[in-house]
PDB file of N, CA and C in Angstrom:
ATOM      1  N   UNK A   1      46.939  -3.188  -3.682  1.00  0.00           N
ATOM      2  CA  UNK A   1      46.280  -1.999  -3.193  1.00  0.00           C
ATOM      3  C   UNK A   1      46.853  -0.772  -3.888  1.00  0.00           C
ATOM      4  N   UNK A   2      45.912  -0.294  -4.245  1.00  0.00           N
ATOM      5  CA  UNK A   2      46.335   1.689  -4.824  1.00  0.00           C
ATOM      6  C   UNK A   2      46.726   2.263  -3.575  1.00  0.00           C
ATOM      7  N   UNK A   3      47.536   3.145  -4.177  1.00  0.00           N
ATOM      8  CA  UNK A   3      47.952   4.413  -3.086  1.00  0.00           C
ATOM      9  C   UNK A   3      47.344   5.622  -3.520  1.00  0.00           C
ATOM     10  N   UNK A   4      46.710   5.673  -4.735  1.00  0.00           N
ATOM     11  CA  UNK A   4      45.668   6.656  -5.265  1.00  0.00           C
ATOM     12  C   UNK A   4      43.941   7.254  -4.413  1.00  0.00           C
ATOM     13  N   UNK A   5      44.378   8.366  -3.587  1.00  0.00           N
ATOM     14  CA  UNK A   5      43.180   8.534  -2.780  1.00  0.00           C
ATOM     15  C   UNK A   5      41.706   8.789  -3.277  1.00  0.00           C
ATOM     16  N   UNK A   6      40.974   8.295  -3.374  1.00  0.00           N
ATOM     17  CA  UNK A   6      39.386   8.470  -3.490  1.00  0.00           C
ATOM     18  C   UNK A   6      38.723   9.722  -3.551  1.00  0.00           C
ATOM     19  N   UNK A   7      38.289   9.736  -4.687  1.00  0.00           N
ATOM     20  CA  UNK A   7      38.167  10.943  -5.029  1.00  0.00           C
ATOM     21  C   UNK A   7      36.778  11.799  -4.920  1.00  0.00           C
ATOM     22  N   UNK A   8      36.223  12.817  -4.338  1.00  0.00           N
ATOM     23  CA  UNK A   8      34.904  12.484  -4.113  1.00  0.00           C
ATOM     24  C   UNK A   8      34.080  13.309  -5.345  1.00  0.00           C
ATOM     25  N   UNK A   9      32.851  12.946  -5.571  1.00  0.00           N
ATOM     26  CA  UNK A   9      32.294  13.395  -6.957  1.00  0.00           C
ATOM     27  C   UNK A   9      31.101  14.708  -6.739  1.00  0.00           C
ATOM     28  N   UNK A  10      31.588  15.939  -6.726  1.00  0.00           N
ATOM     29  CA  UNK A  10      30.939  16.986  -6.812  1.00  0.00           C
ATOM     30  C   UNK A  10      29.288  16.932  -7.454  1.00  0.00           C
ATOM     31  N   UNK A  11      28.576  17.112  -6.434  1.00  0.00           N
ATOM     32  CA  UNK A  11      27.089  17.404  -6.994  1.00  0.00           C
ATOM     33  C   UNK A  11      26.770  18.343  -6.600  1.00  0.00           C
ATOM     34  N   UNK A  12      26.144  19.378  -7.943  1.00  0.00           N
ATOM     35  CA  UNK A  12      25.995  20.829  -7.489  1.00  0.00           C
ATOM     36  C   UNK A  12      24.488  20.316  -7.714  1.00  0.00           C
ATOM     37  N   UNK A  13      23.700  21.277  -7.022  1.00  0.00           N
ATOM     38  CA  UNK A  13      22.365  21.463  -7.425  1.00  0.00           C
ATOM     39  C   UNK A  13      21.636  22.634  -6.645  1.00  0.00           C
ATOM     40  N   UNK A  14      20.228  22.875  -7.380  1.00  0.00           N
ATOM     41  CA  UNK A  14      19.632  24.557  -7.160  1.00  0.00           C
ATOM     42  C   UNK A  14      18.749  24.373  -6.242  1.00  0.00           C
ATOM     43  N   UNK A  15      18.780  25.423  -5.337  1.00  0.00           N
ATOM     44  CA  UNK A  15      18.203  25.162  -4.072  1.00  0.00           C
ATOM     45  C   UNK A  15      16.412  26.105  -4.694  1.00  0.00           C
ATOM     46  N   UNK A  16      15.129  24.990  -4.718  1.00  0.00           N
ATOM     47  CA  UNK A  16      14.268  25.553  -5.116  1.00  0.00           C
ATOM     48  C   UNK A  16      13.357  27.002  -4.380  1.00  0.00           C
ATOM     49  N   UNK A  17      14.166  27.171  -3.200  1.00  0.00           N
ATOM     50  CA  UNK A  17      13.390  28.481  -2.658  1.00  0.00           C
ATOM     51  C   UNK A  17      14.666  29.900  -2.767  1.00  0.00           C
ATOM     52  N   UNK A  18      16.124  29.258  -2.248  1.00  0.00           N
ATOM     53  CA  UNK A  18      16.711  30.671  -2.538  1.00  0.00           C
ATOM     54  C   UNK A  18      17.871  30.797  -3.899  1.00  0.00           C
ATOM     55  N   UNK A  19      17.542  30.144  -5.053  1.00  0.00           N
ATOM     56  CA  UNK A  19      18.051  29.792  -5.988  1.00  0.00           C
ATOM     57  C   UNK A  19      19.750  29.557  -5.882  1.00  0.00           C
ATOM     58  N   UNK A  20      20.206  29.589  -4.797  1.00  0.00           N
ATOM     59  CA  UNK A  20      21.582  29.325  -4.991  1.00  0.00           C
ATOM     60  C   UNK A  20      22.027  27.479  -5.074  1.00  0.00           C
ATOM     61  N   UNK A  21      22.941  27.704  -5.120  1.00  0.00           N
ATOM     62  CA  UNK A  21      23.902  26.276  -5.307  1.00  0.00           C
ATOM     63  C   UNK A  21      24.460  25.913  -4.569  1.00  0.00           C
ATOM     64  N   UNK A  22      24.258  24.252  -4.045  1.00  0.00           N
ATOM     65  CA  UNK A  22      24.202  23.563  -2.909  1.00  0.00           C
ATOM     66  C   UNK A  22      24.848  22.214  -3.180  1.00  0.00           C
ATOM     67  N   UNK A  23      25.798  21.589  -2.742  1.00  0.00           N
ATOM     68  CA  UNK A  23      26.391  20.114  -2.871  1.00  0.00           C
ATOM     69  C   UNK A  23      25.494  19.296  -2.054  1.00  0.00           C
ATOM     70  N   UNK A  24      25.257  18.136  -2.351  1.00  0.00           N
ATOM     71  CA  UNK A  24      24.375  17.072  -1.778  1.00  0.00           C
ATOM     72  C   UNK A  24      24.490  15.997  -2.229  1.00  0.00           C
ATOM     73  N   UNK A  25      24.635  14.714  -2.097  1.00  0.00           N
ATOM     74  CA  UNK A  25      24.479  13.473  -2.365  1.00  0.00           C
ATOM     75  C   UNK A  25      23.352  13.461  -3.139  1.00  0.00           C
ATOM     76  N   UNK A  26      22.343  13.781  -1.688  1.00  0.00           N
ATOM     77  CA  UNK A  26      20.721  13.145  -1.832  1.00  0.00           C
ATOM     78  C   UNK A  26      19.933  14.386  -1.586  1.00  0.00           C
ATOM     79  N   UNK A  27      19.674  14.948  -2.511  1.00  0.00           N
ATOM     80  CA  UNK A  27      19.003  16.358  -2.525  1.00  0.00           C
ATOM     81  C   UNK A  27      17.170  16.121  -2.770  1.00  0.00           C
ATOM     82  N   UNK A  28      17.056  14.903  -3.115  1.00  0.00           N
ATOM     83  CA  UNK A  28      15.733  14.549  -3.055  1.00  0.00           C
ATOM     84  C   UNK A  28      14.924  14.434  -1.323  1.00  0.00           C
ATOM     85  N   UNK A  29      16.273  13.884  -1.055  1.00  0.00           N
ATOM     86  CA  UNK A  29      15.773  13.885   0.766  1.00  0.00           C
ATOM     87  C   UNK A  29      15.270  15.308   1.361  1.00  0.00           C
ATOM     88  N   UNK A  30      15.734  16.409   0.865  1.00  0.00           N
ATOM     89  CA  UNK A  30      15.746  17.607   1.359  1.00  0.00           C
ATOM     90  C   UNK A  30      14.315  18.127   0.916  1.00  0.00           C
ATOM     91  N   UNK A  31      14.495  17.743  -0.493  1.00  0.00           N
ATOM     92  CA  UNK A  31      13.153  18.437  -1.166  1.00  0.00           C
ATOM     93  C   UNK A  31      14.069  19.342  -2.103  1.00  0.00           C
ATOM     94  N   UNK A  32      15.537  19.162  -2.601  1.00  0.00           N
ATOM     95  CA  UNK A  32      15.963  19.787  -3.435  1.00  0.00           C
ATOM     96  C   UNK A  32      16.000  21.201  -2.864  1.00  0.00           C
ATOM     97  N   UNK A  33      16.216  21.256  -1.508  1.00  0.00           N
ATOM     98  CA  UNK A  33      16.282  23.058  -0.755  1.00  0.00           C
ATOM     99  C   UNK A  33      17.749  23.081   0.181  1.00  0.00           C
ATOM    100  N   UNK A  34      17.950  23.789  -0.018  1.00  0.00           N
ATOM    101  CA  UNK A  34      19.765  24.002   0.572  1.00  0.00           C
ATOM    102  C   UNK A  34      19.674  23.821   2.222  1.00  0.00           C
ATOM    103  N   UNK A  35      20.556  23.557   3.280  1.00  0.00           N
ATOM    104  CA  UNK A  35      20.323  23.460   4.808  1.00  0.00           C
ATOM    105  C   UNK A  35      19.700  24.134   5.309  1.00  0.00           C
ATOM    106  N   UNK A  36      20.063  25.595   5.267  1.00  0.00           N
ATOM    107  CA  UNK A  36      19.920  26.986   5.487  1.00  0.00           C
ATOM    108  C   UNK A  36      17.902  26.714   5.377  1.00  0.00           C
ATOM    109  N   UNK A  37      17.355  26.707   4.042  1.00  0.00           N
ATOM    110  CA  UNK A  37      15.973  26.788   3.899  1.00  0.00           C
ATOM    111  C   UNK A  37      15.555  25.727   4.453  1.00  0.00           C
ATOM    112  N   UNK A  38      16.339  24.543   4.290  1.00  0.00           N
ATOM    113  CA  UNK A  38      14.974  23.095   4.726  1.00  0.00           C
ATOM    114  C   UNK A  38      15.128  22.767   6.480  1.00  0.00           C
ATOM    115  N   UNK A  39      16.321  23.850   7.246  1.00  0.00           N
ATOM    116  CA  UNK A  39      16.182  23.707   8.580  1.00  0.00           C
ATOM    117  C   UNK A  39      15.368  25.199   9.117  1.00  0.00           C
ATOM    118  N   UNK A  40      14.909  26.464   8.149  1.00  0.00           N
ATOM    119  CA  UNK A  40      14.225  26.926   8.454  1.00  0.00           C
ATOM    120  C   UNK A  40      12.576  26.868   8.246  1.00  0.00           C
ATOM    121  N   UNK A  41      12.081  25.795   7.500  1.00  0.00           N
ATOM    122  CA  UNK A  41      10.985  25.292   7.020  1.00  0.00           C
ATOM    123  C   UNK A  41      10.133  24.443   8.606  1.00  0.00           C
ATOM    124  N   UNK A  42       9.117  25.168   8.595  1.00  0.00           N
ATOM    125  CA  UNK A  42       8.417  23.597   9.343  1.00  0.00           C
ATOM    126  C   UNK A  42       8.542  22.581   9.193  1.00  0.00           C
ATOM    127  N   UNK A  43       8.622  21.199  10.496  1.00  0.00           N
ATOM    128  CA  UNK A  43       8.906  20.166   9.863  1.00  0.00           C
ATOM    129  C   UNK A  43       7.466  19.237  10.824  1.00  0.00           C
ATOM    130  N   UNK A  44       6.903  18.589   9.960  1.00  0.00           N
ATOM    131  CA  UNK A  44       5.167  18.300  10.851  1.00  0.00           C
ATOM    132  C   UNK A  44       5.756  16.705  11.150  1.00  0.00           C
ATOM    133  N   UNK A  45       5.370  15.797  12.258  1.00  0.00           N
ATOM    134  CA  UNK A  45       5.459  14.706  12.423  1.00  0.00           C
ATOM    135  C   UNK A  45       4.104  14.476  12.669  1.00  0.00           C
ATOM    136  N   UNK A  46       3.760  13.142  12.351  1.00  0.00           N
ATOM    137  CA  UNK A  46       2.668  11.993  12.086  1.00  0.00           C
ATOM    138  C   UNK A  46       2.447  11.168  13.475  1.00  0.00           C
ATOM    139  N   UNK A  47       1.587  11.086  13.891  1.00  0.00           N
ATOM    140  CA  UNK A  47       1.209  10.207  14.673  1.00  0.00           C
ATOM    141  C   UNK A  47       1.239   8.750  14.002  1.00  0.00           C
ATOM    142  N   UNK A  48       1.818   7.671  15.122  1.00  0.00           N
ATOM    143  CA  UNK A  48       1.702   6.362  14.608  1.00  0.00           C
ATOM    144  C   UNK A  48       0.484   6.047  14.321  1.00  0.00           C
ATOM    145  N   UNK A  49       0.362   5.275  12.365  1.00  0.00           N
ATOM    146  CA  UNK A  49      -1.262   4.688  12.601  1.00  0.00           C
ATOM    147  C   UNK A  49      -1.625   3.350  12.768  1.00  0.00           C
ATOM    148  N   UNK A  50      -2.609   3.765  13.878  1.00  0.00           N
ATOM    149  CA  UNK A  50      -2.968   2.868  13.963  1.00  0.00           C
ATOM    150  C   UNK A  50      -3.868   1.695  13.424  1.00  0.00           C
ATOM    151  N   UNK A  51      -3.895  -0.018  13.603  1.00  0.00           N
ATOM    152  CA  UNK A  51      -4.684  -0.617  12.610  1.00  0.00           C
ATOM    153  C   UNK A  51      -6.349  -0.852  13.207  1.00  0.00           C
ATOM    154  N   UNK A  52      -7.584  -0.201  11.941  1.00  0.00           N
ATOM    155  CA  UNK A  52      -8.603  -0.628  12.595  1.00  0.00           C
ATOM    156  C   UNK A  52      -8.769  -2.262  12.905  1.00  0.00           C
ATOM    157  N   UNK A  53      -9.386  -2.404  13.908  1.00  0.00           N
ATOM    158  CA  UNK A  53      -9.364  -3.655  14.004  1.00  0.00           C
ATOM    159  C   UNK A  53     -11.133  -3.941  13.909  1.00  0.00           C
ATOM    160  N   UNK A  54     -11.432  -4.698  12.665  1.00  0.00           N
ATOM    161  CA  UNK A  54     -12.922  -5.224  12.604  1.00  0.00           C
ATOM    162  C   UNK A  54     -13.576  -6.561  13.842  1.00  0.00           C
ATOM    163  N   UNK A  55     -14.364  -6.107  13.952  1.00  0.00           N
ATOM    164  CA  UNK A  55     -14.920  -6.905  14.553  1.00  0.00           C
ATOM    165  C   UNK A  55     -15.560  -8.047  14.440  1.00  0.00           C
ATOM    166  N   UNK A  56     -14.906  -9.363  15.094  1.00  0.00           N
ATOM    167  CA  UNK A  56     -15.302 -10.526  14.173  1.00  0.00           C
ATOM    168  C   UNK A  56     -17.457 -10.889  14.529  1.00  0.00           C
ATOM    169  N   UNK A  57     -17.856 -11.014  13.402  1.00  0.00           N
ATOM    170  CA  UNK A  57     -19.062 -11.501  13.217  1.00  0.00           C
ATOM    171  C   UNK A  57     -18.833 -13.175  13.748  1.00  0.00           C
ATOM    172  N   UNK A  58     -19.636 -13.448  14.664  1.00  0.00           N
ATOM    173  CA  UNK A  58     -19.893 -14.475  14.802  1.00  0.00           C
ATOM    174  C   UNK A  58     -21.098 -15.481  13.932  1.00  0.00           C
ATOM    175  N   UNK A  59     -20.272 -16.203  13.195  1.00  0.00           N
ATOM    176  CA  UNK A  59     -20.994 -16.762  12.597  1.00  0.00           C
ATOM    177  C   UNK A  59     -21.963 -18.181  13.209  1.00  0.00           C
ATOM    178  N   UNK A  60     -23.700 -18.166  12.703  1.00  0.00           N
ATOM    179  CA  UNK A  60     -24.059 -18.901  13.320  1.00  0.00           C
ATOM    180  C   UNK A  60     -24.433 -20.594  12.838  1.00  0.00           C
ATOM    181  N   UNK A  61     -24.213 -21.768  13.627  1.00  0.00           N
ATOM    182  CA  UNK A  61     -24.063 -22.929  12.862  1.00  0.00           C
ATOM    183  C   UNK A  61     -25.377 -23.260  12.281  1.00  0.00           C
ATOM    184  N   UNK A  62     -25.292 -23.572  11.046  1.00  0.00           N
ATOM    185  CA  UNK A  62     -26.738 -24.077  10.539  1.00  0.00           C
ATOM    186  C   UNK A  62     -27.437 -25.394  11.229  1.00  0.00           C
ATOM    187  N   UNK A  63     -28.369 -25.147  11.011  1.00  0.00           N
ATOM    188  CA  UNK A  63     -29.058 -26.003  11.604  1.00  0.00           C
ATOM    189  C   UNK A  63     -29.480 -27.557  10.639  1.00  0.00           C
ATOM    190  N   UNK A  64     -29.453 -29.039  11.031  1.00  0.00           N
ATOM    191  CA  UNK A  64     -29.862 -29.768  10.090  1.00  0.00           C
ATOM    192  C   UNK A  64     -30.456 -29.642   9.319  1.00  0.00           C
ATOM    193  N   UNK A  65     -31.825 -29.107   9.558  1.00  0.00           N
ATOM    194  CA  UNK A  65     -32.988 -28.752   8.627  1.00  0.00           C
ATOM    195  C   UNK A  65     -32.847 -27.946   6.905  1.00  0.00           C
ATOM    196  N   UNK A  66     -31.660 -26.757   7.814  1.00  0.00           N
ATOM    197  CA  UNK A  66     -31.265 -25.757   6.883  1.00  0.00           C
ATOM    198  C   UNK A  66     -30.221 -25.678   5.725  1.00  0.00           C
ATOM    199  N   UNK A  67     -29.419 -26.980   6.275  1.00  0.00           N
ATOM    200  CA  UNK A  67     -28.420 -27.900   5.046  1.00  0.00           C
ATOM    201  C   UNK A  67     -29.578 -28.724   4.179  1.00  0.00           C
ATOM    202  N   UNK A  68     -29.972 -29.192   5.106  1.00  0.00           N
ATOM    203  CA  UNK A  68     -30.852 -30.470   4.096  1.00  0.00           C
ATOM    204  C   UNK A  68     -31.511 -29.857   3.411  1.00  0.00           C
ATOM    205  N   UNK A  69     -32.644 -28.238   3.345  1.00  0.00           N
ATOM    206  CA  UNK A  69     -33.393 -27.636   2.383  1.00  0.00           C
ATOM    207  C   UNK A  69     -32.458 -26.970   1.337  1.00  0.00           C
ATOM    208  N   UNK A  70     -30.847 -26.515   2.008  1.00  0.00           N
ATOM    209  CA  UNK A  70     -30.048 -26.072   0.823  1.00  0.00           C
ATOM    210  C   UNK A  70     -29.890 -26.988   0.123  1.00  0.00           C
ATOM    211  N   UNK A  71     -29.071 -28.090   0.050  1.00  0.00           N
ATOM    212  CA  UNK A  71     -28.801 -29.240  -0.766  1.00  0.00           C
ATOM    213  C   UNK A  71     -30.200 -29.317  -1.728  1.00  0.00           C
ATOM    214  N   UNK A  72     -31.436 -29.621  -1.225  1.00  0.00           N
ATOM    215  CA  UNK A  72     -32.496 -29.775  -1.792  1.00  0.00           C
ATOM    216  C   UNK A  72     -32.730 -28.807  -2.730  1.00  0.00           C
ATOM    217  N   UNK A  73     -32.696 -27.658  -2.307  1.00  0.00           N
ATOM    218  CA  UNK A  73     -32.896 -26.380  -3.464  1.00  0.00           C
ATOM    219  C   UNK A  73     -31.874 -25.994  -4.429  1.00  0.00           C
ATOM    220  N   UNK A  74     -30.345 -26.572  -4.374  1.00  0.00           N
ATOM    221  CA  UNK A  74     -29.376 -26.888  -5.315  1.00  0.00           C
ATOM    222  C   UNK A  74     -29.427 -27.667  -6.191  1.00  0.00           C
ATOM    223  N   UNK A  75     -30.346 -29.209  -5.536  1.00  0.00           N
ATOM    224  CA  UNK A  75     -30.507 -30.303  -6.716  1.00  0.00           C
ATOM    225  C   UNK A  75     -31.570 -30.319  -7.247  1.00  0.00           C
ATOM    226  N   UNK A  76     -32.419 -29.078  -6.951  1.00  0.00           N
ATOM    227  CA  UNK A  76     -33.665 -28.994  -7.836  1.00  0.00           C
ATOM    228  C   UNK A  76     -33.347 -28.431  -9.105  1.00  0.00           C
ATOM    229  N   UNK A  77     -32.053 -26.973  -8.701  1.00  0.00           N
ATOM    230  CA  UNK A  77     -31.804 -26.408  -9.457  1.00  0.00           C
ATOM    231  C   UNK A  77     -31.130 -26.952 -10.473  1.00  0.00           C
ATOM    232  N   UNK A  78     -30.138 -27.795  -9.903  1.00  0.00           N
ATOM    233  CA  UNK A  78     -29.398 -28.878 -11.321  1.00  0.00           C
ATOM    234  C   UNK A  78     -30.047 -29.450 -12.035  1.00  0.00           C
ATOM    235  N   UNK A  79     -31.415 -29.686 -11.766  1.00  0.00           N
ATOM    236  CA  UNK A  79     -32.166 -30.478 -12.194  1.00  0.00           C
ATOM    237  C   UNK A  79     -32.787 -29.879 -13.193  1.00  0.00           C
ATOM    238  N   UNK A  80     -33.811 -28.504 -12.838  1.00  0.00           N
ATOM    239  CA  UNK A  80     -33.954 -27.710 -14.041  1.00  0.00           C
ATOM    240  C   UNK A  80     -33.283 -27.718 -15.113  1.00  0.00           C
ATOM    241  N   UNK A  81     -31.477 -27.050 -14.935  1.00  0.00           N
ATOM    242  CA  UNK A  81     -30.761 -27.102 -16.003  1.00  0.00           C
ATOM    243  C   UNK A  81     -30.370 -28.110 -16.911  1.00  0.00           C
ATOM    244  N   UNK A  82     -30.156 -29.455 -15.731  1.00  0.00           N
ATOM    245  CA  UNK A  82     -30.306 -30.970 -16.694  1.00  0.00           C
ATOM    246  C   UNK A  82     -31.185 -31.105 -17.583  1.00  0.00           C
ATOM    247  N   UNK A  83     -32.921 -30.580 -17.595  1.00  0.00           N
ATOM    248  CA  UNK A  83     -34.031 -31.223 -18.106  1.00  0.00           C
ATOM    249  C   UNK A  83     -33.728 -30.081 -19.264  1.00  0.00           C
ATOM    250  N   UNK A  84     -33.244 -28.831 -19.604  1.00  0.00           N
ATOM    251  CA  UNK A  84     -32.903 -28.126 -20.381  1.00  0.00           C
ATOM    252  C   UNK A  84     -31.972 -28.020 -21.369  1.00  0.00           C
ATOM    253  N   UNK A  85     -31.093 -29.081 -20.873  1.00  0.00           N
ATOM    254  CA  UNK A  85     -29.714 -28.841 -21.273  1.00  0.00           C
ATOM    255  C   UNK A  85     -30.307 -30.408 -22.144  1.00  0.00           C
ATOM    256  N   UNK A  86     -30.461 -31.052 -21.799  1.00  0.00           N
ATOM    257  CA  UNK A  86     -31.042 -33.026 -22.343  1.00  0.00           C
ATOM    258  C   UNK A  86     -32.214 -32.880 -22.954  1.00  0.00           C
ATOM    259  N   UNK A  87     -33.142 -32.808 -22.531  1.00  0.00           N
ATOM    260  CA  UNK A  87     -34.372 -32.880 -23.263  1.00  0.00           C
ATOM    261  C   UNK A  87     -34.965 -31.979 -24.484  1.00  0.00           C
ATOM    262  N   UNK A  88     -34.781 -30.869 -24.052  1.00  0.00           N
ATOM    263  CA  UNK A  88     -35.079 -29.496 -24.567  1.00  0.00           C
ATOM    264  C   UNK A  88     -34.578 -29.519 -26.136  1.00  0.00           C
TER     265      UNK A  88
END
C-alpha cells in the first residue's frame, strides 16, 4: 500500500450563460452552466409515458369452403407459371 494521498484532477470549464469558470466532473449534466445559473434556470418535469395499447383485431376462422377455393386459386396459379415456364 502507498502512503501517497490521491490526488484530485482539476476541471475548469466556462459556464455558457455567465462566462465565468466553474470545476465539475460532469459539466455535460448541467448543460455546461455553473450552480449559481443551472439552479436559477427552470427545471420542467415529464409526465410518465404512457404505452398505447392497440387493440387486438379479432381474427376470423376461415371457413372450409374458403381454404379449399384458396388452395385452388394458388394451384391454378402455379399452373399458369408451370405451362410458361415448360412449354412456352
Amino acid at each position: 500500500m502507498s502512503v501517497k494521498p490521491e490526488y484530485y484532477k482539476a476541471l475548469w470549464h466556462n459556464c455558457t450563460k455567465c462566462k465565468i469558470h466553474f470545476m465539475s466532473e460532469f459539466p455535460h449534466a448541467t448543460a455546461y452552466l455553473c450552480d449559481e445559473c443551472y439552479n436559477s434556470m427552470p427545471h420542467y418535469r415529464t409526465k410518465k409515458v404512457t404505452k398505447k395499447v392497440k387493440p387486438k383485431i379479432e381474427q376470423e376462422e376461415w371457413a372450409t369452403i374458403g381454404v379449399l377455393l384458396y388452395i385452388l386459386g394458388c394451384s391454378i396459379c402455379l399452373a399458369v407459371i408451370a405451362y410458361y415456364l415448360w412449354w412456352k
